[in-house]
C-alpha atoms as a PDB file:
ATOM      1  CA  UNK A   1      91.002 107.731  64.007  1.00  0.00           C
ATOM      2  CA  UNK A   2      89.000 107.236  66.961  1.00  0.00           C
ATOM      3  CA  UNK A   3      85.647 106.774  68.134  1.00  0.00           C
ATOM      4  CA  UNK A   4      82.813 109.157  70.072  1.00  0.00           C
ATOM      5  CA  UNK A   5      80.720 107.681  73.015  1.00  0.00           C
ATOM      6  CA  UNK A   6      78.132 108.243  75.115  1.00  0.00           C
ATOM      7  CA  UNK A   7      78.380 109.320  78.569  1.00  0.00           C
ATOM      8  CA  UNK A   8      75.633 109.421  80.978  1.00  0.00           C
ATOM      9  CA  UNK A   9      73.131 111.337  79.089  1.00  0.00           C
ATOM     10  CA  UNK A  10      76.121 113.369  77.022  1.00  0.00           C
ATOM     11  CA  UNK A  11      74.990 113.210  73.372  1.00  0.00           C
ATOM     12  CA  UNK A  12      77.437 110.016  71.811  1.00  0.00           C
ATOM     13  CA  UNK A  13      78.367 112.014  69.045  1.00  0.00           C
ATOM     14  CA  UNK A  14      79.606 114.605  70.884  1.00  0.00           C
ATOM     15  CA  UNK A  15      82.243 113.699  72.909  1.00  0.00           C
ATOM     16  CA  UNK A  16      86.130 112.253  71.967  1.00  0.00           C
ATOM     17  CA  UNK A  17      88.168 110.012  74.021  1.00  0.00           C
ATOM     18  CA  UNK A  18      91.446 110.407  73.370  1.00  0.00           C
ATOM     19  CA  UNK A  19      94.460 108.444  74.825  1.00  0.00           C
ATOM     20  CA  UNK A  20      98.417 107.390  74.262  1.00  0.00           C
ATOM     21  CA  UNK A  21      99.134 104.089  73.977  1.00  0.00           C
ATOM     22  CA  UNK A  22     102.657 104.241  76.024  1.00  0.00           C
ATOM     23  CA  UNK A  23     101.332 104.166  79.664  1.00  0.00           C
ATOM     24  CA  UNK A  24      99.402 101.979  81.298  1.00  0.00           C
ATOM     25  CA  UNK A  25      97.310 104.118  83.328  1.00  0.00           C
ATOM     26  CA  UNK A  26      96.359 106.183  80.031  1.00  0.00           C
ATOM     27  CA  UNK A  27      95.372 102.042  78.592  1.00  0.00           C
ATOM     28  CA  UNK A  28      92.870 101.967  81.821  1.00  0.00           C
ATOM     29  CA  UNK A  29      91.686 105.782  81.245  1.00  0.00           C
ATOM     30  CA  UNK A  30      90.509 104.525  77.027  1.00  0.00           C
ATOM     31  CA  UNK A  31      89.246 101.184  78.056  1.00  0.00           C
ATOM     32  CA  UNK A  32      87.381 102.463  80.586  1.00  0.00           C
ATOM     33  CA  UNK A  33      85.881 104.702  78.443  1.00  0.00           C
ATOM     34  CA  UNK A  34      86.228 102.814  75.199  1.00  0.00           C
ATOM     35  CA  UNK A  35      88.399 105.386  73.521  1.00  0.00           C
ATOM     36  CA  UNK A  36      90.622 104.623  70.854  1.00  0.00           C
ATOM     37  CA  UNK A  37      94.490 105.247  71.005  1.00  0.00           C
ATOM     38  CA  UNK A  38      96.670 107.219  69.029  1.00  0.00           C
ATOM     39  CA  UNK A  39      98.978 104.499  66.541  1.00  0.00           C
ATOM     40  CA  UNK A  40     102.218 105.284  65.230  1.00  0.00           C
ATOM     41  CA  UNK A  41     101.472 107.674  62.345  1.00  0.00           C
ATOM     42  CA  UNK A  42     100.475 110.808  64.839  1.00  0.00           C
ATOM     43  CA  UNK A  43     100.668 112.988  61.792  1.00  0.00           C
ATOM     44  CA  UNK A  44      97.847 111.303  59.889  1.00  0.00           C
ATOM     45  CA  UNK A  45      95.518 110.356  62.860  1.00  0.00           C
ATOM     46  CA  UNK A  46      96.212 114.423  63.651  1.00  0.00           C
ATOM     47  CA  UNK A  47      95.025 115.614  60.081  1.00  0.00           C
ATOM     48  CA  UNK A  48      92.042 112.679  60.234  1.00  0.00           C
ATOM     49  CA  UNK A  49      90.642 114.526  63.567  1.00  0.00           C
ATOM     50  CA  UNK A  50      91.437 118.135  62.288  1.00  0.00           C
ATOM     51  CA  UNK A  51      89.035 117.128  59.456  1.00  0.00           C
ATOM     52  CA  UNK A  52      86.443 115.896  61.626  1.00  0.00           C
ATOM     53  CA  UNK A  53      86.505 119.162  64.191  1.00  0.00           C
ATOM     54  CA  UNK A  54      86.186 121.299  60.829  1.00  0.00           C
ATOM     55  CA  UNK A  55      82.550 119.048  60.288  1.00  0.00           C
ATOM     56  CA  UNK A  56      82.190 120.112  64.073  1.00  0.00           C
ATOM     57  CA  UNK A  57      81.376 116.182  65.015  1.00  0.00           C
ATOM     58  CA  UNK A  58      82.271 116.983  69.020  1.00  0.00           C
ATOM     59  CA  UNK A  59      81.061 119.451  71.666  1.00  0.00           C
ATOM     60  CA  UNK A  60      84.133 118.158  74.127  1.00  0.00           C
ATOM     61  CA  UNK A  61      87.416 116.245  73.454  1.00  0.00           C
ATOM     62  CA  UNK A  62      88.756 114.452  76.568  1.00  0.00           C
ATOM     63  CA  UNK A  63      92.193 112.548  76.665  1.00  0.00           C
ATOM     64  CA  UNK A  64      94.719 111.362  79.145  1.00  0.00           C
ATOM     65  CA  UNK A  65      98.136 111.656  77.185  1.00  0.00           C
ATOM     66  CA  UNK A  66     101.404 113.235  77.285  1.00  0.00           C
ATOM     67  CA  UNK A  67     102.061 117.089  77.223  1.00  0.00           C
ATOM     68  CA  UNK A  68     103.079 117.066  74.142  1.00  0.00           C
ATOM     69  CA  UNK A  69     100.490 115.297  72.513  1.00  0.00           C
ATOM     70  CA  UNK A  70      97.958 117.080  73.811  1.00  0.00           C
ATOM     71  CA  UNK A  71      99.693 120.664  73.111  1.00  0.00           C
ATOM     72  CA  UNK A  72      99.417 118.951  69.361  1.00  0.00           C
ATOM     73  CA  UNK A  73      95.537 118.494  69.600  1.00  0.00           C
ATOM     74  CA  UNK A  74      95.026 121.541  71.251  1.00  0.00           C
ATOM     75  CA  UNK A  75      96.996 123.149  68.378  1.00  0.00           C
ATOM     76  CA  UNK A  76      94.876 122.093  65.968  1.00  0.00           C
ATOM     77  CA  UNK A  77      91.632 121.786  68.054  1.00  0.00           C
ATOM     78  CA  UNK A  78      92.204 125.973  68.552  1.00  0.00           C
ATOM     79  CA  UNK A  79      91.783 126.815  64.903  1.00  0.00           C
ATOM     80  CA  UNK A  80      88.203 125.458  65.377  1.00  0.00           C
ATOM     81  CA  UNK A  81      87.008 127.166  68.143  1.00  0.00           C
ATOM     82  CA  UNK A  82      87.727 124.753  70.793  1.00  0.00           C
ATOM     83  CA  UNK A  83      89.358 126.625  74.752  1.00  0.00           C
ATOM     84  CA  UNK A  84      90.825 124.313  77.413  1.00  0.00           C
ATOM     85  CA  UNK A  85      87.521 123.729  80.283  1.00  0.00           C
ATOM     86  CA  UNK A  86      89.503 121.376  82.522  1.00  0.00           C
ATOM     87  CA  UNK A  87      93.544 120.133  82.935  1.00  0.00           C
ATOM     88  CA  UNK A  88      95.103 118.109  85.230  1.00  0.00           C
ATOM     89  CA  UNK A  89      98.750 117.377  85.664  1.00  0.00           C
ATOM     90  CA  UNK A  90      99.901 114.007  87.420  1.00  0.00           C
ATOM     91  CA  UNK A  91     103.553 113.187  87.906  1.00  0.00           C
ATOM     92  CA  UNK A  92     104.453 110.572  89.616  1.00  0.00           C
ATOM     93  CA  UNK A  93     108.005 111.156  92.174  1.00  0.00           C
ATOM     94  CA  UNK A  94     109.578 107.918  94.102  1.00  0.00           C
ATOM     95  CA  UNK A  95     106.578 107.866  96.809  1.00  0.00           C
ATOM     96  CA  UNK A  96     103.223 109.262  95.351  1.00  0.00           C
ATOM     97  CA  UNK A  97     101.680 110.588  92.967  1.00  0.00           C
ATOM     98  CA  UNK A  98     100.289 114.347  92.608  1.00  0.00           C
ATOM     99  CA  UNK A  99      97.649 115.633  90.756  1.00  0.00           C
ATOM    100  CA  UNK A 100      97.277 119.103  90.082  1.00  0.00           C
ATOM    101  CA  UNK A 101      94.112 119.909  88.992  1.00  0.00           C
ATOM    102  CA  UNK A 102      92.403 123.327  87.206  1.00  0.00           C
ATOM    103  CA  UNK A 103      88.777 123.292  86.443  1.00  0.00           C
ATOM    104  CA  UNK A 104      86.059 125.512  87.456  1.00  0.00           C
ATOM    105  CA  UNK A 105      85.891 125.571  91.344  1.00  0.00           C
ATOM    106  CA  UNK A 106      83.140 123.204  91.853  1.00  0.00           C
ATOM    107  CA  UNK A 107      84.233 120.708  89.186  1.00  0.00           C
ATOM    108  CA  UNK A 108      87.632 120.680  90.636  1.00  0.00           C
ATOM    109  CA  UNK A 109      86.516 119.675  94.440  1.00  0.00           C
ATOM    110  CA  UNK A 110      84.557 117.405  93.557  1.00  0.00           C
ATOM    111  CA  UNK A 111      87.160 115.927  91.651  1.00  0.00           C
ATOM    112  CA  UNK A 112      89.652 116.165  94.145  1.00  0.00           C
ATOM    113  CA  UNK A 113      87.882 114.261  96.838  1.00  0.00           C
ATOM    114  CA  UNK A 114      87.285 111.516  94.132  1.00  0.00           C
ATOM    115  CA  UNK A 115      90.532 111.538  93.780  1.00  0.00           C
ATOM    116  CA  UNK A 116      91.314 110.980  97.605  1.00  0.00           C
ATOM    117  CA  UNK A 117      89.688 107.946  97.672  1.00  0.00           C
ATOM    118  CA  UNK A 118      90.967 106.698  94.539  1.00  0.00           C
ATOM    119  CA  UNK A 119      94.331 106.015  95.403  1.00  0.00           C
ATOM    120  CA  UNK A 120      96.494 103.475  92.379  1.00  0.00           C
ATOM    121  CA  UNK A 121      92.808 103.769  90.633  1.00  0.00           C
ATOM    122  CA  UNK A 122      93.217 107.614  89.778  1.00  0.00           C
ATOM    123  CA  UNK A 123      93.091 107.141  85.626  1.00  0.00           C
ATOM    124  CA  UNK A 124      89.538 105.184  85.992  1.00  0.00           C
ATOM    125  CA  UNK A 125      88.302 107.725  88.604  1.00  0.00           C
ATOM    126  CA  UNK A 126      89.304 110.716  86.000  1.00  0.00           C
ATOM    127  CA  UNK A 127      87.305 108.532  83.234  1.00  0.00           C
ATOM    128  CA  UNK A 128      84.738 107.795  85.241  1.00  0.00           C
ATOM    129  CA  UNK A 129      84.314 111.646  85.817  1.00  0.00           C
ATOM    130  CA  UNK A 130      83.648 112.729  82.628  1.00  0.00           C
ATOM    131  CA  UNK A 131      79.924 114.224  82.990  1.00  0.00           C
ATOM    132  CA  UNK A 132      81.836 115.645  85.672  1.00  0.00           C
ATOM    133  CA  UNK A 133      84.307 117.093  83.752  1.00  0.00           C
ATOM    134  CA  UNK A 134      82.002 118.536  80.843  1.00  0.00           C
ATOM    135  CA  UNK A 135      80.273 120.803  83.583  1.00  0.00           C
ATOM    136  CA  UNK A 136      83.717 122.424  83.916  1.00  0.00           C
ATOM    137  CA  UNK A 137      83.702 125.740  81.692  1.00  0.00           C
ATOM    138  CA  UNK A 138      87.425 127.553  82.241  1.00  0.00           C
ATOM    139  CA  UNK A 139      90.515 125.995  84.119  1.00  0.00           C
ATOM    140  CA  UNK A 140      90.281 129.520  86.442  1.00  0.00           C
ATOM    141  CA  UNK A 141      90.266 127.394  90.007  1.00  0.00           C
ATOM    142  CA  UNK A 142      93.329 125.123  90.949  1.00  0.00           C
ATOM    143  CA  UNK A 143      94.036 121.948  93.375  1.00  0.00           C
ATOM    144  CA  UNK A 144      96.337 119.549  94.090  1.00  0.00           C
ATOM    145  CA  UNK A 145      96.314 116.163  95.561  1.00  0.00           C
ATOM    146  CA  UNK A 146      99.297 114.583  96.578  1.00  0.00           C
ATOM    147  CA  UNK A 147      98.322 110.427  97.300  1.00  0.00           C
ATOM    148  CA  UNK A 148     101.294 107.726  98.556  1.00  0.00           C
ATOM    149  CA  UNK A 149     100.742 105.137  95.769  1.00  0.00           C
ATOM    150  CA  UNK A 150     104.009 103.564  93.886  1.00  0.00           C
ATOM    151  CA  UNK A 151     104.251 104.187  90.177  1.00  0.00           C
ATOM    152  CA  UNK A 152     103.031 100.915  88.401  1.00  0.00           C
ATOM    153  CA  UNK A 153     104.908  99.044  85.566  1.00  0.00           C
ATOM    154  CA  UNK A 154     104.126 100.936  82.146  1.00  0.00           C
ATOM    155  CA  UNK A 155     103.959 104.485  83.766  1.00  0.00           C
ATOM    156  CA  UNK A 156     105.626 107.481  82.059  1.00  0.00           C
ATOM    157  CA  UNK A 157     106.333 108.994  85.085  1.00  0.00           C
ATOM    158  CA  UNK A 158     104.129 112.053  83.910  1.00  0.00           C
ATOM    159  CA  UNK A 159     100.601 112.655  82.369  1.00  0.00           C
ATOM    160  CA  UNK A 160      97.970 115.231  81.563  1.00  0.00           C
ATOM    161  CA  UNK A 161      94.120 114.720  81.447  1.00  0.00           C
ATOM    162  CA  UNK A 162      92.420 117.939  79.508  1.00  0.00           C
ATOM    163  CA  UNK A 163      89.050 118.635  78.404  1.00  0.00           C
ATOM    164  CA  UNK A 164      88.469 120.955  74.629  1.00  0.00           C
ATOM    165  CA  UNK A 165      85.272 122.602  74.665  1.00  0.00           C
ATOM    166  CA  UNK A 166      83.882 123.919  71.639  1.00  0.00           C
ATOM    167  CA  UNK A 167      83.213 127.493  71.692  1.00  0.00           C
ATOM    168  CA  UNK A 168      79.748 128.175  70.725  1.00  0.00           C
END
């Protein structure tokens, strides 16, 4: 179903990129990291990665997707020991864009003065934060960032980027 990969020193077996294929900012979040998307048959690819957290294959599952998708992963992901470290919400109105960010405090700042300077680039800033992002333990500080950037062609208008962390 998808693929591991290595991330600045982050074991390449360890951590899943996961992504929708419906958005285009959640297409620049996997290719930037070289995740693999979900296809049409969300019920297999679902039962494929519930298999592969049973063999416990990842420390951390990342994804930029929609709510509901990623209340499906988290579903499964749950019965294997895996908590929520990091979410971030980003909804797009008629003027900007906001992301509302939890994280542990210091993984949270940094990412929202990444963020800041980001601006239209905010999916490859999130992707490029990953080691970031692993160093975040409980979603127990919050943030939000409101930048003036239009929606682009593709967008859903709402996303969330998450981080699983396996409980050891």
């Amino acid at each position: 179903m998808a693929e591991s990969v290595s991330i600045n020193g982050v074991n390449a077996n360890k951590v899943l990129v996961l992504t929708d294929t419906q958005c285009s900012d959640a297409l620049s979040f996997g290719r930037y990291l070289s995740g693999q998307s979900f296809n049409s048959d969300l019920l297999a690819e679902l039962q494929a990665l519930d298999a592969r957290m049973e063999k416990g294959e990842y420390a951390s599952i990342i994804g930029l997707t929609r709510g509901s998708t990623r209340f499906l992963i988290e579903q499964y992901a749950h019965c294997h020991g895996y908590h929520i470290s990091y979410e971030g919400e980003h909804a797009y109105d008629q003027k900007a864009i906001v992301h509302r960010l939890s994280g542990s405090p210091m993984v949270i700042d940094n990412l929202a003065a990444q963020l800041e300077a980001s601006g239209e680039d905010w999916a490859r800033q999130i992707a490029s934060s990953v080691e970031l992002l692993c160093q975040s333990c409980t979603p127990n500080s919050v943030k939000e960032v409101s930048l003036a950037v239009q929606s682009p062609v593709g967008a859903t208008g709402h996303l969330v980027s998450w981080m699983l962390r396996k409980t050891v």
